[in-house]
C-alpha atoms as a PDB file:
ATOM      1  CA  UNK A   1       0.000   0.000   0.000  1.00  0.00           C
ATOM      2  CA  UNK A   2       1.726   3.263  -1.009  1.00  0.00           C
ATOM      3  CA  UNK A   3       2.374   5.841   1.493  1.00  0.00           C
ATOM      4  CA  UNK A   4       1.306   2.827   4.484  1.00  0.00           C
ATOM      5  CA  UNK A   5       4.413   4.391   6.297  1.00  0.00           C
ATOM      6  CA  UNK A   6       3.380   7.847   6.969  1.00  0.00           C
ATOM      7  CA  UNK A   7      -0.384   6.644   6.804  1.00  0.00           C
ATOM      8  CA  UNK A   8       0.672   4.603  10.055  1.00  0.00           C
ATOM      9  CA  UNK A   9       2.089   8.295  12.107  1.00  0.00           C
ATOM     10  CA  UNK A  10      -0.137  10.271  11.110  1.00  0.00           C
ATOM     11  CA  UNK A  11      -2.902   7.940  12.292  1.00  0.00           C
ATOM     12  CA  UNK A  12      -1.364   7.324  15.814  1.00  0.00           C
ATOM     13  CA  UNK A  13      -0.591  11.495  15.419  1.00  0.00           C
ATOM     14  CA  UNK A  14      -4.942  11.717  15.301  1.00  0.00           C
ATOM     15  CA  UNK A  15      -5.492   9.814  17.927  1.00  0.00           C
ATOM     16  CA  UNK A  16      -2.656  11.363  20.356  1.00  0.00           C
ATOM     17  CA  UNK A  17      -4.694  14.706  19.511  1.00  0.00           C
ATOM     18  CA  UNK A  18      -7.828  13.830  20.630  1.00  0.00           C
ATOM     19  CA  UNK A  19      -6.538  12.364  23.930  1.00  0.00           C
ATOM     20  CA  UNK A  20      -5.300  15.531  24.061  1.00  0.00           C
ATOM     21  CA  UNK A  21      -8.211  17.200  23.411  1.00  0.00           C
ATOM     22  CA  UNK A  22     -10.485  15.330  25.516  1.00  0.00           C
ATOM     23  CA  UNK A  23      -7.964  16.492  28.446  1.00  0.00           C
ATOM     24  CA  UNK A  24      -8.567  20.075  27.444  1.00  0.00           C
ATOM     25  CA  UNK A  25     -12.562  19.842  27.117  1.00  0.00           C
ATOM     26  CA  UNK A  26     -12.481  17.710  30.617  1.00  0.00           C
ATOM     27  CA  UNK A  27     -10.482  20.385  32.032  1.00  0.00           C
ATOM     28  CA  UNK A  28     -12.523  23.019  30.806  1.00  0.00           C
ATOM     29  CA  UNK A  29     -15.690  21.294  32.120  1.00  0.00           C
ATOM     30  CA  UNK A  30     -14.499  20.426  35.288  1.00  0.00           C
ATOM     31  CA  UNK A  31     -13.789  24.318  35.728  1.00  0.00           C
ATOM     32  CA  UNK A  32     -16.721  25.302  33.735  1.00  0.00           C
ATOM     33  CA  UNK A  33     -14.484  27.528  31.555  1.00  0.00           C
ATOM     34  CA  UNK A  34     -15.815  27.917  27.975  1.00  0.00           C
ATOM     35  CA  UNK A  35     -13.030  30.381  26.514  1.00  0.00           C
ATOM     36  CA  UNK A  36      -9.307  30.626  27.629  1.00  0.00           C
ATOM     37  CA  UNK A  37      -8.067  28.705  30.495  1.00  0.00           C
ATOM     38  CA  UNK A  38      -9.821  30.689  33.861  1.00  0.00           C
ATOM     39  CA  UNK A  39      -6.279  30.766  35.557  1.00  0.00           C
ATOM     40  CA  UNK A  40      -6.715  27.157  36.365  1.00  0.00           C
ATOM     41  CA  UNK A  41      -2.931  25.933  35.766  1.00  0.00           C
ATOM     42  CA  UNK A  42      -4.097  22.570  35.033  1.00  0.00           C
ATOM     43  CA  UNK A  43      -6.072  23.518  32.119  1.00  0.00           C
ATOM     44  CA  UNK A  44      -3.645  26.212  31.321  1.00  0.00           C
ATOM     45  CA  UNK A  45      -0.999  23.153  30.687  1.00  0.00           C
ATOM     46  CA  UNK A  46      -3.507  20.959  28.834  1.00  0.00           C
ATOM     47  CA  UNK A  47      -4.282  23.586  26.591  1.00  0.00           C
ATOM     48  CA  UNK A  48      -0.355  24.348  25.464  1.00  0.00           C
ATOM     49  CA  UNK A  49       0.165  20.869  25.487  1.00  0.00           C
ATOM     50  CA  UNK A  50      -2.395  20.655  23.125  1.00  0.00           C
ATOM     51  CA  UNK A  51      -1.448  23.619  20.847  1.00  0.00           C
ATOM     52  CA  UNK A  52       2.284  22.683  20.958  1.00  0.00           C
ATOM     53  CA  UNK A  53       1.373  19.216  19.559  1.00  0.00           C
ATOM     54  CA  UNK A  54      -0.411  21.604  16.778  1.00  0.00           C
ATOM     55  CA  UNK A  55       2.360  23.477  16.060  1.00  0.00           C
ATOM     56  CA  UNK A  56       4.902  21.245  15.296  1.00  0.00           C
ATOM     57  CA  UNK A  57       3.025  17.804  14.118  1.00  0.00           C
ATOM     58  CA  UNK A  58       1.729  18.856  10.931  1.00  0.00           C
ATOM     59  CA  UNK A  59       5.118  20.137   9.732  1.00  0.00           C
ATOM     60  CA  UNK A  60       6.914  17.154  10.846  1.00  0.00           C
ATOM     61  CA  UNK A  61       3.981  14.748   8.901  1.00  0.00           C
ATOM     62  CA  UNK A  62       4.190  16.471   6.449  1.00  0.00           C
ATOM     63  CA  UNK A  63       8.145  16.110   6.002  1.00  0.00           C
ATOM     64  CA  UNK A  64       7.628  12.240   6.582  1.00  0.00           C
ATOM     65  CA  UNK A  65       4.873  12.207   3.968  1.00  0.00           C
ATOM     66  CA  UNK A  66       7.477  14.200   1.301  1.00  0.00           C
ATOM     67  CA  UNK A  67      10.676  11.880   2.416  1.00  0.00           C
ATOM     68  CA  UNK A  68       8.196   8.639   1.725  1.00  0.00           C
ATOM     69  CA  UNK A  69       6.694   9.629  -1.469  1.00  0.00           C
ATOM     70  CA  UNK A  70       9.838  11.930  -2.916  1.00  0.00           C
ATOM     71  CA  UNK A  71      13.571   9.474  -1.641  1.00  0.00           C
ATOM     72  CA  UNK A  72      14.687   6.284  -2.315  1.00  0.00           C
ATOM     73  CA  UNK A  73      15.029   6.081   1.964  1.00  0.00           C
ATOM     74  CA  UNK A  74      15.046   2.869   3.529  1.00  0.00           C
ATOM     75  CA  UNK A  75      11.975   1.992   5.758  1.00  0.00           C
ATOM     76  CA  UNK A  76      14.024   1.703   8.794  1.00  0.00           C
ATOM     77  CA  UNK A  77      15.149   5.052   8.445  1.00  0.00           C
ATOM     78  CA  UNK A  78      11.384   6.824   7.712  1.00  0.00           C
ATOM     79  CA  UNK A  79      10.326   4.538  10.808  1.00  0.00           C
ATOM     80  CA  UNK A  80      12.567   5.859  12.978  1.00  0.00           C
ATOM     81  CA  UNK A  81      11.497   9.234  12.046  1.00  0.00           C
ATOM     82  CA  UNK A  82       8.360   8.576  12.595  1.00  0.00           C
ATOM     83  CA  UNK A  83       8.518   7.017  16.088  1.00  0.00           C
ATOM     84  CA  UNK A  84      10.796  10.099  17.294  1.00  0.00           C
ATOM     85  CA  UNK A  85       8.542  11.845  16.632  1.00  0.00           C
ATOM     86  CA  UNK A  86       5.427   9.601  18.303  1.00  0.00           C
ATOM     87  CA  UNK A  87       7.271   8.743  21.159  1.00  0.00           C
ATOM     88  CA  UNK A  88       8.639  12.482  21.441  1.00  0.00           C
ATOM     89  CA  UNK A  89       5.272  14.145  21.591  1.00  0.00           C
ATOM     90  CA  UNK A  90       4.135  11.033  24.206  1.00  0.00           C
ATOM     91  CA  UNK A  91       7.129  12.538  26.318  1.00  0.00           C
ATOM     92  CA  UNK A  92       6.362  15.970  25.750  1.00  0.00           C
ATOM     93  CA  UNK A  93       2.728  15.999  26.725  1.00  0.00           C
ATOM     94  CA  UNK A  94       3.415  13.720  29.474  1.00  0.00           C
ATOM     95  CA  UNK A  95       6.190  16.191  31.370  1.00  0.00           C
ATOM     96  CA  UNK A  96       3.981  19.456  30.678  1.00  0.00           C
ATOM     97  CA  UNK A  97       0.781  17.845  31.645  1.00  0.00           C
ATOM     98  CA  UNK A  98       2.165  17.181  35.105  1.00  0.00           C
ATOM     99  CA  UNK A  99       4.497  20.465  35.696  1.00  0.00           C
ATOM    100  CA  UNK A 100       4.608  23.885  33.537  1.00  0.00           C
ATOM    101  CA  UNK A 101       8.411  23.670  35.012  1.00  0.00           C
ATOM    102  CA  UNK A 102      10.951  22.052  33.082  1.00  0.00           C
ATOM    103  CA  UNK A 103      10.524  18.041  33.289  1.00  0.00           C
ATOM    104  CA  UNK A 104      12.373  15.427  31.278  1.00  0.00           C
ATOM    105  CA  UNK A 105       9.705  14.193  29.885  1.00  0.00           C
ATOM    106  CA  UNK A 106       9.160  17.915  28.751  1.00  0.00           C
ATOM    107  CA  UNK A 107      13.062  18.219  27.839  1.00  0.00           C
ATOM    108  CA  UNK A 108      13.489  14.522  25.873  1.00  0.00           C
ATOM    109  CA  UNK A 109       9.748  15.107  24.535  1.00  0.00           C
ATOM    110  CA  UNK A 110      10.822  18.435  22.814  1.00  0.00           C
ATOM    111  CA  UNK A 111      14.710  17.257  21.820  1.00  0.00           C
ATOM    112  CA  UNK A 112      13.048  14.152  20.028  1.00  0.00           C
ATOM    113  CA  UNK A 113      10.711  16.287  17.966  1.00  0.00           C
ATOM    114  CA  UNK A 114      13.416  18.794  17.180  1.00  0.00           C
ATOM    115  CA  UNK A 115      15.700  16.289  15.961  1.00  0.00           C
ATOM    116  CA  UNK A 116      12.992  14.035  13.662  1.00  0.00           C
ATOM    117  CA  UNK A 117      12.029  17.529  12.176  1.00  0.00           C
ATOM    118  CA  UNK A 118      15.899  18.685  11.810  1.00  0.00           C
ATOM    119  CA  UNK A 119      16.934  15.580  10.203  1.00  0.00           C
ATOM    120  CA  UNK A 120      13.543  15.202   7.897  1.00  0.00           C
ATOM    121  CA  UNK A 121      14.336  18.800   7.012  1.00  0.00           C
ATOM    122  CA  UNK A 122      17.846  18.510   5.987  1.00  0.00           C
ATOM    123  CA  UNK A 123      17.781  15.062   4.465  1.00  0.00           C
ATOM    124  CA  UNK A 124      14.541  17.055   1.826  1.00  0.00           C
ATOM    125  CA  UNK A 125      16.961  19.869   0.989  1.00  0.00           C
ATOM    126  CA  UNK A 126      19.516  18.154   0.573  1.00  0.00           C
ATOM    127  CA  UNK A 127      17.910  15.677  -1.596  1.00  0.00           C
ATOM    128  CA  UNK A 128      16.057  18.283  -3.438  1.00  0.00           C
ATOM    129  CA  UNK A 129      19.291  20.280  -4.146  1.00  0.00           C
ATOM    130  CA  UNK A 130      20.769  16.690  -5.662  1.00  0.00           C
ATOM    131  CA  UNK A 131      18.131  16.474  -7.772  1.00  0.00           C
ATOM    132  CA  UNK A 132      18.120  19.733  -8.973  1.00  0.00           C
ATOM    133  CA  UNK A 133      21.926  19.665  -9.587  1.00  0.00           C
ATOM    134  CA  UNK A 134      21.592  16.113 -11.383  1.00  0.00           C
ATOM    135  CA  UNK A 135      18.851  17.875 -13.618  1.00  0.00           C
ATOM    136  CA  UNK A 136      21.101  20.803 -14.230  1.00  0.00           C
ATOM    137  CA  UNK A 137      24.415  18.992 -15.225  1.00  0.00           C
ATOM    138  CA  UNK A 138      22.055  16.590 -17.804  1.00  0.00           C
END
């Protein structure tokens, strides 16, 4: 099945984000807080949990999803990829769910994404630029 591989993170990336989002809508019921976060810290931390998993997942899919369809990459390598960056935002949300301070969780949660979207992003340019300078020199 073609594109099975990022198919796979990007399904276990959905579900993460509605755990994630049931914590923010029990939060906000719990408090009764329709808009913002009412200065509860809890739901304050539930709710950037949530938005950092926004900010930085669909980038780093869609990296995975470019590396699949776009390099001759060996499955080991895209897999790995993809479960830094699973296993990263597990971390992540785990650390700032239970402290705003710094956690390891929090700290391996965020170095793990960093690095899957670092390496994703230099392993496109720099195949992009090879292709471009194969096409060029043809």
């Amino acid at each position: 099945m073609p594109y099975s591989l990022t198919l796979l993170y990007a399904g276990l990336s959905g579900l993460l984000l509605l755990a994630l989002s049931f914590q923010v809508v029990g939060l906000r019921r719990k408090h009764r807080v329709g808009l913002g976060t009412g200065d509860h810290p809890a739901l304050e931390r539930a709710v950037r949990v949530h938005a950092n998993f926004c900010e930085y997942v669909p980038i780093a899919l869609l990296l995975l999803l470019v590396l699949e369809l776009g390099a001759a990459l060996p499955a080991w390598l895209l897999h790995a990829l993809g479960i830094m960056l699973i296993v990263g935002r597990v971390l992540h949300a785990a650390g700032l769910s239970r402290s705003a301070g710094t956690s390891t969780g929090r700290f391996v949660g965020t170095l793990l994404t960093w690095l899957m979207i670092l390496v994703s992003a230099l392993l496109a340019v720099g195949i992009a630029i090879g292709g471009m300078l194969a096409r060029m020199s043809a």
